[in-house]
Protein backbone atom coordinates (compact mmCIF):
# COMPACT_ATOMS: atom_id res chain seq x y z
CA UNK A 1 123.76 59.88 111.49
CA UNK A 2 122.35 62.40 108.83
CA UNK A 3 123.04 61.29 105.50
CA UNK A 4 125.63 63.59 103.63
CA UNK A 5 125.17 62.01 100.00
CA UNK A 6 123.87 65.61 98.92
CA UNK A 7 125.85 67.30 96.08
CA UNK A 8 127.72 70.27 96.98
CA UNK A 9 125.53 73.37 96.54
CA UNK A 10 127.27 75.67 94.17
CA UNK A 11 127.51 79.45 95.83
CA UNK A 12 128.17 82.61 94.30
CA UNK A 13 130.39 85.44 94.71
CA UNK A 14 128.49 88.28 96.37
CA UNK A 15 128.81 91.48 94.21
CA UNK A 16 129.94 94.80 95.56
CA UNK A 17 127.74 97.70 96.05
CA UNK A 18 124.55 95.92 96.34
CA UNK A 19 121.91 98.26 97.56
CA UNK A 20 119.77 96.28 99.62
CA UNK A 21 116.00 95.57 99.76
CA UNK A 22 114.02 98.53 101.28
CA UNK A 23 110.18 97.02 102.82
CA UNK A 24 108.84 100.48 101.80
CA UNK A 25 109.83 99.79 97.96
CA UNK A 26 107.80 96.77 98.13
CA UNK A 27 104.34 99.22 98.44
CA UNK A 28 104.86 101.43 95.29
CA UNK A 29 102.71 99.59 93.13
CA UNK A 30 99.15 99.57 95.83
CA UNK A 31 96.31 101.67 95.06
CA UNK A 32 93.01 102.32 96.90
CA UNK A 33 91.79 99.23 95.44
CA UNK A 34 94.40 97.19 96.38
CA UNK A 35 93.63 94.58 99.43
CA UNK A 36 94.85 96.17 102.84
CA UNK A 37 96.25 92.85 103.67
CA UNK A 38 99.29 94.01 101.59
CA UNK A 39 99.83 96.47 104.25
CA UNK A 40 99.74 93.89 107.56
CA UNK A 41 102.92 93.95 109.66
CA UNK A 42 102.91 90.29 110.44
CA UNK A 43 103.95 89.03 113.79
CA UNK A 44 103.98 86.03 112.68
CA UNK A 45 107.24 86.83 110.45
CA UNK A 46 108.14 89.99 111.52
CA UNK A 47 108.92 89.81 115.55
CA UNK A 48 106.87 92.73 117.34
CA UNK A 49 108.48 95.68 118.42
CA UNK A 50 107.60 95.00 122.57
CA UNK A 51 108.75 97.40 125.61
CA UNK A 52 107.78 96.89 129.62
CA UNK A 53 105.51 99.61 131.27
CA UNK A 54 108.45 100.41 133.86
CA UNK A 55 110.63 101.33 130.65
CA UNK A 56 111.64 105.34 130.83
CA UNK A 57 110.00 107.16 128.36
CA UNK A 58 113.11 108.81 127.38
CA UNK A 59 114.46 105.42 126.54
CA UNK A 60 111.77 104.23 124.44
CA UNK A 61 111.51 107.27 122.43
CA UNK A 62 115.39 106.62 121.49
CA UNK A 63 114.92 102.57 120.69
CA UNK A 64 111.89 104.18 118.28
CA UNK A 65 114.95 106.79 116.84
CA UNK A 66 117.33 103.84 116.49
CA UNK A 67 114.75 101.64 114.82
CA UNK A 68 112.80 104.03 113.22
CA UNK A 69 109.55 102.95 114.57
CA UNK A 70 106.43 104.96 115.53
CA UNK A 71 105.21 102.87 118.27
CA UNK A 72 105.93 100.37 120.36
CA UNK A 73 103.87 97.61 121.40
CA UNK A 74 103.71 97.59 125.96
CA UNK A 75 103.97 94.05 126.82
CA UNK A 76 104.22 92.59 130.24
CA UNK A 77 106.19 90.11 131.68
CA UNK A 78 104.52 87.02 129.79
CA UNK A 79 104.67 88.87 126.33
CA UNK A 80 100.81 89.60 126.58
CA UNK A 81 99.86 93.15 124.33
CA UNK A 82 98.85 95.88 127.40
CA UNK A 83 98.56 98.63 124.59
CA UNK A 84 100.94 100.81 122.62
CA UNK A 85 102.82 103.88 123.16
CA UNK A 86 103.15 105.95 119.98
CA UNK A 87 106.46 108.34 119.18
CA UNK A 88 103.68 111.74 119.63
CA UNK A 89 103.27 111.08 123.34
CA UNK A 90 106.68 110.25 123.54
CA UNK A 91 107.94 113.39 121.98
CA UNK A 92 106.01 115.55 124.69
CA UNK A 93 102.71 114.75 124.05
CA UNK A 94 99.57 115.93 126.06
CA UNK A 95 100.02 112.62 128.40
CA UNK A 96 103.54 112.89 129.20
CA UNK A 97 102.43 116.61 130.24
CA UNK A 98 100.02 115.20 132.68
CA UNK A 99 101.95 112.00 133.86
CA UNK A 100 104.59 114.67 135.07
CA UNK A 101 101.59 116.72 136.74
CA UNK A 102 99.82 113.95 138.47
CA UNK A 103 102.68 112.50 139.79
CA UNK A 104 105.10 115.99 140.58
CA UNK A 105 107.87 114.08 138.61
CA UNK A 106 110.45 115.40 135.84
CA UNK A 107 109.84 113.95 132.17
CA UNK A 108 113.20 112.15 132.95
CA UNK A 109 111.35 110.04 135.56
CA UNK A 110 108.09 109.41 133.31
CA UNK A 111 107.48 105.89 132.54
CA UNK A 112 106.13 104.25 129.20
CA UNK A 113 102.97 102.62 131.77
CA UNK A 114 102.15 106.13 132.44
CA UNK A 115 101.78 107.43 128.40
CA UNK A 116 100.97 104.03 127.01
CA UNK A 117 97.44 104.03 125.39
CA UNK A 118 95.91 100.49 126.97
CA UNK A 119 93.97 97.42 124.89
CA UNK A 120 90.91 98.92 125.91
CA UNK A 121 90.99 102.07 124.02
CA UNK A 122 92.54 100.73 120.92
CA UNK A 123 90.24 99.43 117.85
CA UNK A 124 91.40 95.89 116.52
CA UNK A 125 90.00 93.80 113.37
CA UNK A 126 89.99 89.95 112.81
CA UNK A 127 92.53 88.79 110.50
CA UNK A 128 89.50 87.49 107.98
CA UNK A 129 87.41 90.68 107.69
CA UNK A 130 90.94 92.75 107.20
CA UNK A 131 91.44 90.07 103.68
CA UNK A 132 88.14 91.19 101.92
CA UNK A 133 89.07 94.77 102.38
CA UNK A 134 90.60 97.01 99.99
CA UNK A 135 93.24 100.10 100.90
CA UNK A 136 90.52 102.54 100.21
CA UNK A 137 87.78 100.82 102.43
CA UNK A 138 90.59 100.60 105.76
CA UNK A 139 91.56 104.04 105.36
CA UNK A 140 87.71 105.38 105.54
CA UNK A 141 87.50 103.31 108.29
CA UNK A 142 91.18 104.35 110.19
CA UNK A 143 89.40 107.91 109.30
CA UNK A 144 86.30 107.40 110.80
CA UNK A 145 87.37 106.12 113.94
CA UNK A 146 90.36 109.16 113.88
CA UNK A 147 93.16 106.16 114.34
CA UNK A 148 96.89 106.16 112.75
CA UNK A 149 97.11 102.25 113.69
CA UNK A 150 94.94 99.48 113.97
CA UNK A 151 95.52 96.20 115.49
CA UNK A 152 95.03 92.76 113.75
CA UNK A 153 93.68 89.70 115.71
CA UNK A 154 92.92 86.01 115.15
CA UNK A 155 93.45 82.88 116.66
CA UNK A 156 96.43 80.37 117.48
CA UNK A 157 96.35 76.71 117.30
CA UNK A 158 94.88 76.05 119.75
CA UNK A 159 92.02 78.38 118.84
CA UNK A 160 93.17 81.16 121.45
CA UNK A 161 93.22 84.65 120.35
CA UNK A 162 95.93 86.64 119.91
CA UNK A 163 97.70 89.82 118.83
CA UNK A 164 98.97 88.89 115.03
CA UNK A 165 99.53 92.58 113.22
CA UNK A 166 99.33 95.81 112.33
CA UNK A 167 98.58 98.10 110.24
CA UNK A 168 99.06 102.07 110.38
CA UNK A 169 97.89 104.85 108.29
CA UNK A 170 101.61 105.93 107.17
CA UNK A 171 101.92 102.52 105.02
CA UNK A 172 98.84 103.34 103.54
CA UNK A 173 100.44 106.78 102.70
CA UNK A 174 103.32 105.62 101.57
CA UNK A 175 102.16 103.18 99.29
CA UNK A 176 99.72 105.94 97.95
CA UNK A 177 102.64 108.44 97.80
CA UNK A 178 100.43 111.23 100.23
CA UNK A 179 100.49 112.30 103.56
CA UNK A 180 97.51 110.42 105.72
CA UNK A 181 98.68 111.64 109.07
CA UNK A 182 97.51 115.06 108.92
CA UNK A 183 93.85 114.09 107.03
CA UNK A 184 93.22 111.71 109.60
CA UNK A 185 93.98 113.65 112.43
CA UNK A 186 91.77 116.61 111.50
CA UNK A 187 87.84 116.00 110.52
CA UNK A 188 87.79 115.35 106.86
CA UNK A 189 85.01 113.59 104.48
CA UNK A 190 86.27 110.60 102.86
CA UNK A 191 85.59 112.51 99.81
CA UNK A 192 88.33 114.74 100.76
CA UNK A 193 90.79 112.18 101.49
CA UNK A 194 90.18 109.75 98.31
CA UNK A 195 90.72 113.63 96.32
CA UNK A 196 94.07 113.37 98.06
CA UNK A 197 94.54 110.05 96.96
CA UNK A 198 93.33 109.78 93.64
CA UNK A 199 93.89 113.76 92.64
CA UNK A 200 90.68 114.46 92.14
CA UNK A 201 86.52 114.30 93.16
CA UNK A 202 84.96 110.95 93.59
């Protein structure tokens, strides 16, 4: 029987109009210099966002509105990562064009399998390397490769790898206070992007 000699814990009463912890408050004070593991979405304490390839795309572009995501991780029936689909191709994006081409189907009738970008086109980064980097050194490198997310590996227990984060280029904007998405999307120098960042020439 467990033993119930504790003291009573003394509670509180809870306060009205509380406004209530916002993640994105919690970047304000980064800077380029700032270690990029600040920016890791965790999936070790933050469950990943998963949907199945056989998933409408219609309906995964509204569970990204109701969640306010930008992508969703494609898992399959074991929970193993098969890639991502992003809230662009969603939206009517180039694939979703051709998905309703290839296979003479409406866009109500495209899947998530058939806009999904797999594991083999995405970039990842060991947990270790991403802890000696700073902010400014992932974004050069999210800029060279022309990514808005990159995905975080290491290893389990039992020494098997595995998917364990995230990070994306808009958490690096917002905690910068700019606008990555466009810079990295068009070519740019890094020069030009740490003049965005910093407000003026390196």
């Amino acid at each position: 029987m467990p033993d119930m000699s504790h003291p009573t814990l003394s509670l509180e009463s809870l306060a009205g109009d509380l406004p209530i912890a916002d993640p994105a408050a919690s970047l304000s004070h980064l800077t380029v210099d700032s270690p990029a593991s600040s920016l890791l979405t965790d999936f070790t304490k933050v469950r990943a966002r998963t949907i199945g390839t056989e998933t409408p795309a219609e309906e995964a572009r509204l569970i990204m509105q109701a969640s306010g995501v930008r992508l969703l991780l494609v898992a399959d029936a074991d929970g193993h990562c098969q890639g991502i689909v992003t809230a662009k191709e969603l939206l009517g994006g180039r694939r979703t064009t051709q998905a309703m081409q290839t296979h003479q189907i409406a866009r109500a009738d495209v899947t998530v399998g058939m806009v999904q970008s797999s594991c083999s086109t995405l970039h990842a980064l060991p947990l270790s390397r991403l802890s000696h980097l700073t902010i400014g050194t992932l974004v050069k490198a999210l800029q060279a490769h022309g990514d808005q997310h990159l995905l975080i590996v290491d290893h389990d227990e039992q020494q098997q790898p595995r998917l364990r984060g995230l990070v994306s280029a808009s958490d690096a904007g917002r905690a910068l206070g700019v606008e990555l998405g466009q810079l990295l999307r068009e070519p740019h120098s890094f020069a030009d992007i740490c003049r965005v960042m910093l407000g003026h020439e390196l």
